[in-house]
PDB file of N, CA and C in Angstrom:
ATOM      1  N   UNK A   1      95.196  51.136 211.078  1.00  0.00           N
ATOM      2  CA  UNK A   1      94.826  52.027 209.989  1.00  0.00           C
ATOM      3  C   UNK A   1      95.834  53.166 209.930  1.00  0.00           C
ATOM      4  N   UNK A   2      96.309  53.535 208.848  1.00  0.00           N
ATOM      5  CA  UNK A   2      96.906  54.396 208.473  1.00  0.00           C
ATOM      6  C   UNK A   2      96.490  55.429 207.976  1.00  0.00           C
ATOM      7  N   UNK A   3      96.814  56.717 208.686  1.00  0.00           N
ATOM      8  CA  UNK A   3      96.683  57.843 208.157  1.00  0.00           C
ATOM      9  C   UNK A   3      97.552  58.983 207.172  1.00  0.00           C
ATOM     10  N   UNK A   4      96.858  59.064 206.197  1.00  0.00           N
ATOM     11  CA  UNK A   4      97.395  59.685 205.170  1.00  0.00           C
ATOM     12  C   UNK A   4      97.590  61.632 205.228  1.00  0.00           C
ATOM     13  N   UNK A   5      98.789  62.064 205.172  1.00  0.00           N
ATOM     14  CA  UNK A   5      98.427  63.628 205.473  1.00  0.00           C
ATOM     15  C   UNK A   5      97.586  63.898 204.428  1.00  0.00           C
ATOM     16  N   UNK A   6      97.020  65.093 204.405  1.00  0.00           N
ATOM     17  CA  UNK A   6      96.264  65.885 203.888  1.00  0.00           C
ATOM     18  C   UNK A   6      94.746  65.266 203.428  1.00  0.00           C
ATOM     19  N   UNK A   7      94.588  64.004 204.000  1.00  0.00           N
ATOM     20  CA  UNK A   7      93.241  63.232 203.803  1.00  0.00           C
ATOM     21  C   UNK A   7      92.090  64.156 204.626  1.00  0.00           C
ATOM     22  N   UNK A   8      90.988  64.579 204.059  1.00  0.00           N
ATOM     23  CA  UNK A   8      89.807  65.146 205.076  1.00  0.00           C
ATOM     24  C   UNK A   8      88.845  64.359 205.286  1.00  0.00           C
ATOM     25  N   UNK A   9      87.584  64.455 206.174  1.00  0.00           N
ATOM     26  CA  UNK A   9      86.741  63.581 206.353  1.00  0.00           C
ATOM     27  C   UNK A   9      85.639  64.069 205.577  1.00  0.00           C
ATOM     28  N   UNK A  10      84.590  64.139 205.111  1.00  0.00           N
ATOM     29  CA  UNK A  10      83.588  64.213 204.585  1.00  0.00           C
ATOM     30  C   UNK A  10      82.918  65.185 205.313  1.00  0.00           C
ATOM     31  N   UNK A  11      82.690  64.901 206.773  1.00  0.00           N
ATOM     32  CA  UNK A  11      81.819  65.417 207.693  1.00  0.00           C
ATOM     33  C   UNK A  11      82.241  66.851 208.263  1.00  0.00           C
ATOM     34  N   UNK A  12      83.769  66.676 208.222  1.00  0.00           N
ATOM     35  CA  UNK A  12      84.544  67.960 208.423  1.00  0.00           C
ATOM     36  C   UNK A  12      84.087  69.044 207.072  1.00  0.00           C
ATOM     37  N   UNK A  13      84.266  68.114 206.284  1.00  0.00           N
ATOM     38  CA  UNK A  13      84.355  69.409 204.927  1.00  0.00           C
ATOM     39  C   UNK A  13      82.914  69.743 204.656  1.00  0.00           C
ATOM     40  N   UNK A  14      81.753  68.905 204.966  1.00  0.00           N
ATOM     41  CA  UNK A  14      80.526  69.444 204.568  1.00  0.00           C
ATOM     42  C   UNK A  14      79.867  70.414 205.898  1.00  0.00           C
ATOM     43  N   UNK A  15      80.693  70.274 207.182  1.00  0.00           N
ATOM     44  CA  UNK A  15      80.586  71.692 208.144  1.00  0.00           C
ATOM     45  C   UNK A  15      81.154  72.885 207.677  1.00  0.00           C
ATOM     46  N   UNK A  16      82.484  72.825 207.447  1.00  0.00           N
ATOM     47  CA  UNK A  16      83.627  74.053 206.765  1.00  0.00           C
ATOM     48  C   UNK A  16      82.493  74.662 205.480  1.00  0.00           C
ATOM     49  N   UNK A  17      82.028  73.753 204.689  1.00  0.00           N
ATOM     50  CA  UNK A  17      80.846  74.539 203.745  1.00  0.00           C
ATOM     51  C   UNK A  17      79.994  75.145 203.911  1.00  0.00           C
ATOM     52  N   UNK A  18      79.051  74.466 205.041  1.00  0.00           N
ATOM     53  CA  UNK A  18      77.802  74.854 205.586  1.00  0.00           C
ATOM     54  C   UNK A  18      78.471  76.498 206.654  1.00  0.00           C
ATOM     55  N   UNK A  19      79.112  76.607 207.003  1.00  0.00           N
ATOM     56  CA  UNK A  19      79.613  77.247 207.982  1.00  0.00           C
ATOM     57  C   UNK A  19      79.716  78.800 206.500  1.00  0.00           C
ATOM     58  N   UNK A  20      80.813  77.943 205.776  1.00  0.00           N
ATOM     59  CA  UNK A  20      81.473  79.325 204.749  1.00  0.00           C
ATOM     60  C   UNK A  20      80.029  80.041 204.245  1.00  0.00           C
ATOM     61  N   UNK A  21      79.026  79.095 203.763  1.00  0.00           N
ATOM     62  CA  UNK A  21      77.412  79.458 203.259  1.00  0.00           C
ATOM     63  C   UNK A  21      76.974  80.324 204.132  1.00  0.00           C
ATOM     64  N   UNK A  22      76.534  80.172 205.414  1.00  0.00           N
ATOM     65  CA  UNK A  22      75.944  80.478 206.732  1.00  0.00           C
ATOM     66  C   UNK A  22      76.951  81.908 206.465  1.00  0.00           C
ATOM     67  N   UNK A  23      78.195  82.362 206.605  1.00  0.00           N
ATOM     68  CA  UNK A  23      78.390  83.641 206.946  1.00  0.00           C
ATOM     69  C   UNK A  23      78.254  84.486 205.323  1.00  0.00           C
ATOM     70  N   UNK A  24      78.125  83.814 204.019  1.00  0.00           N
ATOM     71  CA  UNK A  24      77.994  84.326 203.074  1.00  0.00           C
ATOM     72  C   UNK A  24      77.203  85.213 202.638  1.00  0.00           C
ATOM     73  N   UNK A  25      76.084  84.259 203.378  1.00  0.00           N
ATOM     74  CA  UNK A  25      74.257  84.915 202.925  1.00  0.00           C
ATOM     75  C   UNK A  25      73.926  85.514 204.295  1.00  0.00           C
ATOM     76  N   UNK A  26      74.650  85.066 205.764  1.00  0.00           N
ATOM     77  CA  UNK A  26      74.034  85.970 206.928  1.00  0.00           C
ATOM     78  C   UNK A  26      74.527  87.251 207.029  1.00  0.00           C
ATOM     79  N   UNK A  27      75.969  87.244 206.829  1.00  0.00           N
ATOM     80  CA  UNK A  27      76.725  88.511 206.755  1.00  0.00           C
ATOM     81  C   UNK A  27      75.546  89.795 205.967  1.00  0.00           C
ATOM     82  N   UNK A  28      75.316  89.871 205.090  1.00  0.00           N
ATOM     83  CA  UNK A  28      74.073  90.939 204.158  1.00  0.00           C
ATOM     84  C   UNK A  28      73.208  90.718 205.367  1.00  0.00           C
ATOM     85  N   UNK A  29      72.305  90.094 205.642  1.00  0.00           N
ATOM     86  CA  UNK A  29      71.271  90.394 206.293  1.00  0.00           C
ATOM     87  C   UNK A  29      71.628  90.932 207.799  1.00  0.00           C
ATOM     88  N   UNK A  30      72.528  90.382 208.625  1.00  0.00           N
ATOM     89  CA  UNK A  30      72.692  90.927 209.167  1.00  0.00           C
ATOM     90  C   UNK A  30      73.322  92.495 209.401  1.00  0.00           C
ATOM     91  N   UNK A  31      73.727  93.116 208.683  1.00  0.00           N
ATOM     92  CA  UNK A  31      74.157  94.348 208.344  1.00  0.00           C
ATOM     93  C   UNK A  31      73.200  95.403 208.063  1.00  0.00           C
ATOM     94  N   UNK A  32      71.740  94.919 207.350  1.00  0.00           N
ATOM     95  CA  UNK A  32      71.003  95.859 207.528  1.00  0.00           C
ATOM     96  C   UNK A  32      70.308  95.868 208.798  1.00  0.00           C
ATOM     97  N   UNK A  33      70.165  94.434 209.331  1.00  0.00           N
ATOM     98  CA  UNK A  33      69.946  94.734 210.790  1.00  0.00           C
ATOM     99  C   UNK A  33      70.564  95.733 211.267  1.00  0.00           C
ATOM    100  N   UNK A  34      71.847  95.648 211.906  1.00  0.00           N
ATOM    101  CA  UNK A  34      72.505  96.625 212.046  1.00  0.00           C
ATOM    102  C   UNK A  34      72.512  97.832 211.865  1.00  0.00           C
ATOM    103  N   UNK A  35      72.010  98.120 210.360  1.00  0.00           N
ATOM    104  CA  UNK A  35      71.866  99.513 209.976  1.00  0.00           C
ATOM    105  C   UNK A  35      70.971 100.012 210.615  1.00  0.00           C
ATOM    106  N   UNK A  36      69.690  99.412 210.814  1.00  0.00           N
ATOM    107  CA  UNK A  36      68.600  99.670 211.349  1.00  0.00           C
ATOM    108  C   UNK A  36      68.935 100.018 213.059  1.00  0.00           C
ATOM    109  N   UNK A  37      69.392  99.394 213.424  1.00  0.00           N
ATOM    110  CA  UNK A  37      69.645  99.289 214.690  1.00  0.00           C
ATOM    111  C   UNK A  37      70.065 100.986 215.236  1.00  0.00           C
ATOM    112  N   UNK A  38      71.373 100.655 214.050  1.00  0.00           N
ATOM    113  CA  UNK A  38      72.135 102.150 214.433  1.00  0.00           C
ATOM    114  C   UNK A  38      71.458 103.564 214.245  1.00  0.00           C
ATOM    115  N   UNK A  39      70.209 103.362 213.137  1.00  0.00           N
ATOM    116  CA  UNK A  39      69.486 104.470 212.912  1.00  0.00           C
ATOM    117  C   UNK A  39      68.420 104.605 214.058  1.00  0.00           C
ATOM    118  N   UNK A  40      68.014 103.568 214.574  1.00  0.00           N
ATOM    119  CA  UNK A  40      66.846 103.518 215.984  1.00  0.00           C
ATOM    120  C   UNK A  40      67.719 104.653 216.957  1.00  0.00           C
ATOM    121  N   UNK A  41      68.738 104.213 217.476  1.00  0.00           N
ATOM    122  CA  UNK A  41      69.444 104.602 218.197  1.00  0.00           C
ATOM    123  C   UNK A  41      69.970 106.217 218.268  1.00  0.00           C
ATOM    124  N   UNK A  42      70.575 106.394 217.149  1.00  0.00           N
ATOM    125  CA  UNK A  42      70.522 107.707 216.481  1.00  0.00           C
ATOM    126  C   UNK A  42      69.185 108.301 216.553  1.00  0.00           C
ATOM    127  N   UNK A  43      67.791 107.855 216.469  1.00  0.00           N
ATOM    128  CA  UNK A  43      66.969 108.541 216.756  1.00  0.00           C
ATOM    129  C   UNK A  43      66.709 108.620 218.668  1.00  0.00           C
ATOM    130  N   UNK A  44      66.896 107.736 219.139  1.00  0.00           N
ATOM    131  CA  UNK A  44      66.697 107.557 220.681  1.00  0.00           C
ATOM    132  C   UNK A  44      67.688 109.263 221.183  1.00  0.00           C
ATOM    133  N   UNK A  45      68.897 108.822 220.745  1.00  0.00           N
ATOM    134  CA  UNK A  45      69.981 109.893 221.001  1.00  0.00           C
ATOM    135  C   UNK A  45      69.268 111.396 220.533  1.00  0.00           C
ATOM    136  N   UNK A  46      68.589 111.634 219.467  1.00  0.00           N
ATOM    137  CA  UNK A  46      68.915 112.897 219.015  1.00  0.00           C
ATOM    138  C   UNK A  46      67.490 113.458 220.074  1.00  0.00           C
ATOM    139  N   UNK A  47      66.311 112.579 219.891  1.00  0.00           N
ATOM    140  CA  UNK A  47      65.315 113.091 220.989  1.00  0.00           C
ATOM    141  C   UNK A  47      65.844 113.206 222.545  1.00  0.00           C
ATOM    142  N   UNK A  48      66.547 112.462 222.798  1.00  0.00           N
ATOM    143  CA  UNK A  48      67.385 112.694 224.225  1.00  0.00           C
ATOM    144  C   UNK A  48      68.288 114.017 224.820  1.00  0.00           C
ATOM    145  N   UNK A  49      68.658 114.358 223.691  1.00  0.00           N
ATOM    146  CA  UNK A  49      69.896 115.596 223.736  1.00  0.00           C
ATOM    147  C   UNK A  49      69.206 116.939 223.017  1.00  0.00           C
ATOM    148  N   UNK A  50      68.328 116.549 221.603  1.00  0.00           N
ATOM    149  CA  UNK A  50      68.042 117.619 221.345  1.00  0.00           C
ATOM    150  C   UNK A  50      66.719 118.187 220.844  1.00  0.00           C
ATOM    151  N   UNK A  51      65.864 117.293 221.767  1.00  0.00           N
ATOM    152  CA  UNK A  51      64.153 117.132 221.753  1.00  0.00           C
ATOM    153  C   UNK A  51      63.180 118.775 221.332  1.00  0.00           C
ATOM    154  N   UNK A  52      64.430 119.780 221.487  1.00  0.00           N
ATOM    155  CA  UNK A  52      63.780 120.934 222.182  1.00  0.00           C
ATOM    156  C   UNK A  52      63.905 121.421 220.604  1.00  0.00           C
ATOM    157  N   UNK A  53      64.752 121.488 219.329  1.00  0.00           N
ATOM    158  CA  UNK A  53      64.864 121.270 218.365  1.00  0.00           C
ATOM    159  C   UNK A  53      63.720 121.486 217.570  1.00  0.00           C
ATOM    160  N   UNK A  54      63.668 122.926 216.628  1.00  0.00           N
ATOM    161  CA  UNK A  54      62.664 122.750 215.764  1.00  0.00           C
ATOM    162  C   UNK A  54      62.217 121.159 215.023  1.00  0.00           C
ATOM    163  N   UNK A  55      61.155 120.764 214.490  1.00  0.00           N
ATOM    164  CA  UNK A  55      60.685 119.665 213.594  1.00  0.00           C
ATOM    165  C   UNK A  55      61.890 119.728 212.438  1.00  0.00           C
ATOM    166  N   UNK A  56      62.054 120.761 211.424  1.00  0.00           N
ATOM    167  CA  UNK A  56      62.756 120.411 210.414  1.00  0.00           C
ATOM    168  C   UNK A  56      64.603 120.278 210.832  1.00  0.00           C
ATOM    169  N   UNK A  57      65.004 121.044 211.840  1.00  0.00           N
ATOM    170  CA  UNK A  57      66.023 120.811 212.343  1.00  0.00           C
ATOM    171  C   UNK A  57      66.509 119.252 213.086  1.00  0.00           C
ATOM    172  N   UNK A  58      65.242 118.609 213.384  1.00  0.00           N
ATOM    173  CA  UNK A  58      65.392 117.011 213.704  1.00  0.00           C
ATOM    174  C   UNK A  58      65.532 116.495 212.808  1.00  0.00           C
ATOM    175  N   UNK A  59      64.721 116.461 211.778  1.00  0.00           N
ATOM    176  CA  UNK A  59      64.402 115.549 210.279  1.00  0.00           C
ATOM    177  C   UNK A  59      65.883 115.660 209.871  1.00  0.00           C
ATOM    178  N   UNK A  60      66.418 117.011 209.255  1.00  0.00           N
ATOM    179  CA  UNK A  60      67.837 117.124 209.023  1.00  0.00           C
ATOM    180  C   UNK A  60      68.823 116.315 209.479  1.00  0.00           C
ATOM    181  N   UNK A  61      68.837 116.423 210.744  1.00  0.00           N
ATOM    182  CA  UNK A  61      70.134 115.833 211.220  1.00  0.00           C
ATOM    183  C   UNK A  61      69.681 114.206 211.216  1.00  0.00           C
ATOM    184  N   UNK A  62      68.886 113.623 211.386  1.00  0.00           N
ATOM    185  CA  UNK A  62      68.542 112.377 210.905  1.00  0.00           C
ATOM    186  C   UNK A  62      68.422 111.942 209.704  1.00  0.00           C
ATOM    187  N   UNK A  63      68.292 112.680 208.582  1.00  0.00           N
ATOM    188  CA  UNK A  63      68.167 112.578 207.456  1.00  0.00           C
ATOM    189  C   UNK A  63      69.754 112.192 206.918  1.00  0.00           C
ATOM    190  N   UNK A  64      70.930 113.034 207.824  1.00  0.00           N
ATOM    191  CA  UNK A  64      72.156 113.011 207.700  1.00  0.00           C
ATOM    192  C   UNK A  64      72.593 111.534 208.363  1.00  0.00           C
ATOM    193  N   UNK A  65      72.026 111.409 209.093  1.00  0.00           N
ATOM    194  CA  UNK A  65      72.542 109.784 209.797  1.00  0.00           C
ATOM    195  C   UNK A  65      72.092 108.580 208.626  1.00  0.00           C
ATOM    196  N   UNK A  66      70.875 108.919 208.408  1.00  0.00           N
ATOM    197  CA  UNK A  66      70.654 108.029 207.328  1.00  0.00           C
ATOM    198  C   UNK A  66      71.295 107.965 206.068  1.00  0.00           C
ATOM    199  N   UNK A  67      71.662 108.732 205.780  1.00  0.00           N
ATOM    200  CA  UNK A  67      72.690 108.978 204.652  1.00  0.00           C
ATOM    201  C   UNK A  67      74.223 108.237 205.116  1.00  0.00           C
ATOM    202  N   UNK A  68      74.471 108.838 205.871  1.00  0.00           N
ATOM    203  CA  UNK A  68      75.340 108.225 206.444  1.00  0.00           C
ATOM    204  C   UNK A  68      75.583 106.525 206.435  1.00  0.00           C
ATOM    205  N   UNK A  69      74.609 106.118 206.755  1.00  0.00           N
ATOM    206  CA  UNK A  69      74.299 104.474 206.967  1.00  0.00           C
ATOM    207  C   UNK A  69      74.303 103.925 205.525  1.00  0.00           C
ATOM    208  N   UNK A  70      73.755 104.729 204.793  1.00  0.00           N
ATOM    209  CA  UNK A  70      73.678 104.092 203.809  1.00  0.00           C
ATOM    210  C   UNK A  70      72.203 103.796 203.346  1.00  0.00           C
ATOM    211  N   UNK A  71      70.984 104.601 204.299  1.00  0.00           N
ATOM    212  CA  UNK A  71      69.846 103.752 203.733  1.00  0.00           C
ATOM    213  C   UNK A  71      69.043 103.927 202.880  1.00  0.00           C
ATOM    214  N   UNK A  72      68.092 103.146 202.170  1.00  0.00           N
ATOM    215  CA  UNK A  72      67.633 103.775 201.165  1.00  0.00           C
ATOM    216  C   UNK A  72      67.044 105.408 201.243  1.00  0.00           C
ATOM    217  N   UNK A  73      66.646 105.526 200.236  1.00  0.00           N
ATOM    218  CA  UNK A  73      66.029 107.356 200.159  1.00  0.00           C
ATOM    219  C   UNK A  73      64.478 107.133 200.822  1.00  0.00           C
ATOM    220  N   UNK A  74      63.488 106.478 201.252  1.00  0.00           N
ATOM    221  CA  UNK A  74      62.344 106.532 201.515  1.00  0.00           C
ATOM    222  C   UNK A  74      63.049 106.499 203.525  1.00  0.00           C
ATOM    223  N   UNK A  75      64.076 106.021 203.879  1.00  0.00           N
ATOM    224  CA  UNK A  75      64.535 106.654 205.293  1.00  0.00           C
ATOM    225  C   UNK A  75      64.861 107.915 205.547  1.00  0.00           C
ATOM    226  N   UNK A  76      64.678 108.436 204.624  1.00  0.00           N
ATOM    227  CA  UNK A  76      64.708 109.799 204.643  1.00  0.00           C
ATOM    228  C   UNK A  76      63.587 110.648 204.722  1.00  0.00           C
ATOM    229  N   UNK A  77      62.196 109.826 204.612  1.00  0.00           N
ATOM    230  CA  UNK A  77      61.147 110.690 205.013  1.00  0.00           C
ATOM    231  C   UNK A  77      61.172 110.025 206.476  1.00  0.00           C
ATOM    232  N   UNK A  78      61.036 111.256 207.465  1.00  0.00           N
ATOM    233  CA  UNK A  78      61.042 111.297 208.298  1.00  0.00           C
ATOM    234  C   UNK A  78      60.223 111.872 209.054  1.00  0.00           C
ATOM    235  N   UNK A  79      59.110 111.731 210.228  1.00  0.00           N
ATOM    236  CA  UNK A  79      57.969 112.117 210.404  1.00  0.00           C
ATOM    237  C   UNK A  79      58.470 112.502 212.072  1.00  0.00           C
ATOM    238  N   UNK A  80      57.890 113.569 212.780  1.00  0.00           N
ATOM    239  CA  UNK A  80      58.452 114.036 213.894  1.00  0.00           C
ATOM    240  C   UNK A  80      56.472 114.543 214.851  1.00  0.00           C
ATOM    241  N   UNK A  81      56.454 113.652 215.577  1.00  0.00           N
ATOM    242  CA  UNK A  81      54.966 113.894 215.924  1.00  0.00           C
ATOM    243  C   UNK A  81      55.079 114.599 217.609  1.00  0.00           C
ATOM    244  N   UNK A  82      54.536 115.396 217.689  1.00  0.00           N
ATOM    245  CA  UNK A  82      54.573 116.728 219.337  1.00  0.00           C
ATOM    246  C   UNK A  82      53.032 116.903 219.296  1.00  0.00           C
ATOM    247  N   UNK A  83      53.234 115.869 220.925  1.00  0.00           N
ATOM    248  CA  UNK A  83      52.300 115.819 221.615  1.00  0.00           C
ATOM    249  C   UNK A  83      52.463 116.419 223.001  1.00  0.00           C
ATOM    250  N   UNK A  84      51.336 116.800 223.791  1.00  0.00           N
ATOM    251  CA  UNK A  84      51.958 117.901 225.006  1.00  0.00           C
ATOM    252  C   UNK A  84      52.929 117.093 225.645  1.00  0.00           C
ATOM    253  N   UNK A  85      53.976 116.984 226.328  1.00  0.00           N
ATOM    254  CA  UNK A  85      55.143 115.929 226.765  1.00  0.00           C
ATOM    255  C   UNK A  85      55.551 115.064 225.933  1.00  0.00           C
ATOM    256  N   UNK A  86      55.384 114.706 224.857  1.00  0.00           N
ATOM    257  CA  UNK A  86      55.809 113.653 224.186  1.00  0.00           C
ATOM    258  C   UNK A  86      56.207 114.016 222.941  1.00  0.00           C
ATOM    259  N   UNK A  87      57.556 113.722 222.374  1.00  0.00           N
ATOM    260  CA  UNK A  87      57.807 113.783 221.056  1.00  0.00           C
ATOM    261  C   UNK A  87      58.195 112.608 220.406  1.00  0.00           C
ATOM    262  N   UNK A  88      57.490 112.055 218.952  1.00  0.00           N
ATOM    263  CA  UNK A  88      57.883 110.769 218.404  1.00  0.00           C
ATOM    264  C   UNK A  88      58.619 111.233 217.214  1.00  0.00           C
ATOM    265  N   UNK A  89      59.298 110.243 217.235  1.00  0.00           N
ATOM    266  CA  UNK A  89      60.197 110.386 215.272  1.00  0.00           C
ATOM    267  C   UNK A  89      59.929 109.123 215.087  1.00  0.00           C
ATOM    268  N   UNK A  90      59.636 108.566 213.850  1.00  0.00           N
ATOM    269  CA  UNK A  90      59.532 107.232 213.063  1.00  0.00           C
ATOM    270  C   UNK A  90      60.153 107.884 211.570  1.00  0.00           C
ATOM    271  N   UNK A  91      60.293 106.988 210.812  1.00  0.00           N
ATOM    272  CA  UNK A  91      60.405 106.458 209.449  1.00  0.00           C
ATOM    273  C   UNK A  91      60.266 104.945 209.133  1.00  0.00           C
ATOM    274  N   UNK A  92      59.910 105.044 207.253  1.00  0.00           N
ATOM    275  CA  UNK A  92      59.479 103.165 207.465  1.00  0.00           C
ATOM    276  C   UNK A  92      60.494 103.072 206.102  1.00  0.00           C
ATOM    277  N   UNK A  93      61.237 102.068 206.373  1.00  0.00           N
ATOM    278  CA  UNK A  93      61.617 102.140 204.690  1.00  0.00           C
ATOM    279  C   UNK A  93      62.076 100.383 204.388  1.00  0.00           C
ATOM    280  N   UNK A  94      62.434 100.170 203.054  1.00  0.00           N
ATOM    281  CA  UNK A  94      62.435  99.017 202.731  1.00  0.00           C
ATOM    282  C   UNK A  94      63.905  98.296 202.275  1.00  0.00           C
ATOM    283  N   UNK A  95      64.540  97.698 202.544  1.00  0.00           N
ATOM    284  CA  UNK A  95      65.944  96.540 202.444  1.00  0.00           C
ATOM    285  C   UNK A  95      65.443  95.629 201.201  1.00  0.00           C
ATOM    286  N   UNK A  96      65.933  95.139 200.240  1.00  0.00           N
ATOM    287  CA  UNK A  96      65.930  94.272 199.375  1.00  0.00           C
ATOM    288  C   UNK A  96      67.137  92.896 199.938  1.00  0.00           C
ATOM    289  N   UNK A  97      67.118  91.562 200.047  1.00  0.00           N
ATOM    290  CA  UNK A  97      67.606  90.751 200.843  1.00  0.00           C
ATOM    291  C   UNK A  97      67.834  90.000 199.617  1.00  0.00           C
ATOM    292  N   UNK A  98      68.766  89.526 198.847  1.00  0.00           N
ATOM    293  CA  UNK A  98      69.266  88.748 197.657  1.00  0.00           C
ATOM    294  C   UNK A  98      69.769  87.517 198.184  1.00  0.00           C
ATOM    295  N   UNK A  99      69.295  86.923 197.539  1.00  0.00           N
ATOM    296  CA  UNK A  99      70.052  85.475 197.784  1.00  0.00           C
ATOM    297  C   UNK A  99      69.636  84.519 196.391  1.00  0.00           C
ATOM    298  N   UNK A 100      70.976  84.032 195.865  1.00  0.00           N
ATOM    299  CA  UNK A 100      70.848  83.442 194.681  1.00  0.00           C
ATOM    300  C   UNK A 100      69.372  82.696 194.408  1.00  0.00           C
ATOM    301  N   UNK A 101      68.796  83.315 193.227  1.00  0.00           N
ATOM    302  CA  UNK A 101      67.528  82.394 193.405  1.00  0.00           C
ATOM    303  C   UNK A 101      66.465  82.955 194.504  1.00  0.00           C
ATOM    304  N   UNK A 102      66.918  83.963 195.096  1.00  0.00           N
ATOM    305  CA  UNK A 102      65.805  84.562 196.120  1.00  0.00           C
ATOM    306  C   UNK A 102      65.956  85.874 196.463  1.00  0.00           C
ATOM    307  N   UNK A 103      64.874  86.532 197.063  1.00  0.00           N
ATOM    308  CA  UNK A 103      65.013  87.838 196.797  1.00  0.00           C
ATOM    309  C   UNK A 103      63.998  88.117 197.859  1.00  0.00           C
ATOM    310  N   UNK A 104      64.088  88.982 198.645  1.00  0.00           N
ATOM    311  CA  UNK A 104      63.358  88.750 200.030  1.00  0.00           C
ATOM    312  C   UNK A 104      62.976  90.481 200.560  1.00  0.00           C
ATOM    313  N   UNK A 105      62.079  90.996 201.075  1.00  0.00           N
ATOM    314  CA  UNK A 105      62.059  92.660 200.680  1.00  0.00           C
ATOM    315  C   UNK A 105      61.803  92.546 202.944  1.00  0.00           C
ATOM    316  N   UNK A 106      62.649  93.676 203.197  1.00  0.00           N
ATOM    317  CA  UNK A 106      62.663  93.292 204.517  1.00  0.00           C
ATOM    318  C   UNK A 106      62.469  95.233 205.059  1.00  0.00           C
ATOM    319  N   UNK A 107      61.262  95.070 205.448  1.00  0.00           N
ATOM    320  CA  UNK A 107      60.362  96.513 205.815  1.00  0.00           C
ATOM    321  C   UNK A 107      61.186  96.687 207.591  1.00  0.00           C
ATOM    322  N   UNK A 108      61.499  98.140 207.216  1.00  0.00           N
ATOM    323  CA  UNK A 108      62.205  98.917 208.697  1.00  0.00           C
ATOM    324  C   UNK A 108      61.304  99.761 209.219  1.00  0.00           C
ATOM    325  N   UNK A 109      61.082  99.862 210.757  1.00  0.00           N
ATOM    326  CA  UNK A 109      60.162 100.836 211.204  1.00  0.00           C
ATOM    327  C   UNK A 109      60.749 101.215 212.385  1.00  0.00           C
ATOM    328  N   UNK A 110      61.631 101.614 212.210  1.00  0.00           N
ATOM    329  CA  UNK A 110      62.374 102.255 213.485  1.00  0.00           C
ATOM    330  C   UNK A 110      61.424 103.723 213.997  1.00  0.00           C
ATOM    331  N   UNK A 111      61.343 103.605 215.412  1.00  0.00           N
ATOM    332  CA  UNK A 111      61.105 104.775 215.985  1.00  0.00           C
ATOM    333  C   UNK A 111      61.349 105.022 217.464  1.00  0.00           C
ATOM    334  N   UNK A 112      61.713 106.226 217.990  1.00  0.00           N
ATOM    335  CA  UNK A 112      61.960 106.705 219.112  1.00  0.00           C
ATOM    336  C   UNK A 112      60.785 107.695 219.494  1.00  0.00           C
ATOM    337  N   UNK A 113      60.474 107.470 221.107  1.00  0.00           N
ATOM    338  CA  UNK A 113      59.822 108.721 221.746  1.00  0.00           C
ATOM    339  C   UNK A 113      60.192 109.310 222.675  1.00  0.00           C
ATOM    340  N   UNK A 114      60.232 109.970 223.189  1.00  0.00           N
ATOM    341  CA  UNK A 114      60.839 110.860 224.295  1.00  0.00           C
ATOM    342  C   UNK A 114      59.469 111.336 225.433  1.00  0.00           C
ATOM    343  N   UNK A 115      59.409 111.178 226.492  1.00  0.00           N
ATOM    344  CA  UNK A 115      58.150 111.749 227.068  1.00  0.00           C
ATOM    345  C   UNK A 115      58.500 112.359 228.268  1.00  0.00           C
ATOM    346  N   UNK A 116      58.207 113.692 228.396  1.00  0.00           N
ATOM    347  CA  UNK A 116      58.891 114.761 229.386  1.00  0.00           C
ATOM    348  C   UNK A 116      58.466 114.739 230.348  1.00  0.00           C
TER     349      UNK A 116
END
């Protein structure tokens, strides 16, 4: 049998597709993962370093990270709860997930506590 250059196999080219698909539509979703991730973290950090921090002086500077990220405006309400030793920050907000023909709504609830 002779092989012809530039001939592909079928099986090759319907992986190379499935593969190009797979990072098309994961790439978006994974990124707000990410976003999320980085805003958890950013909250872990700011109760770690600067717990002692009036309430509206936390919200602020988190409010700025979220901006930062990119996330919607409802990550920007930001709730800061002081309990005797314990301080929590949460926010909940919502990702819209597109995919031709689909449309997928993907709820964030990041929160950090700190307990002294």
């Amino acid at each position: 049998m002779v092989r012809r250059a530039g001939a592909t196999k079928t099986g090759c080219l319907a992986f190379v597709l499935f593969f190009v698909a797979v990072m098309y539509f994961g790439i978006p979703a994974g990124e707000t993962y990410f976003r999320y991730l980085k805003f958890k973290d950013a909250m872990k950090q700011e109760l770690r370093f600067r717990s002692g921090l009036p309430n509206p002086q936390l919200i602020r500077n988190l409010q700025l990270v979220a901006d930062s990220l990119g996330l919607p405006e409802e990550a920007h309400e930001i709730t800061v709860t002081r309990q005797p030793g314990q301080v929590t920050v949460e926010a909940t907000y919502e990702e819209i997930f597109r995919l031709p023909g689909f449309q997928k709504a993907i709820v964030y609830k990041p929160r950090a506590t700190r307990v002294d």
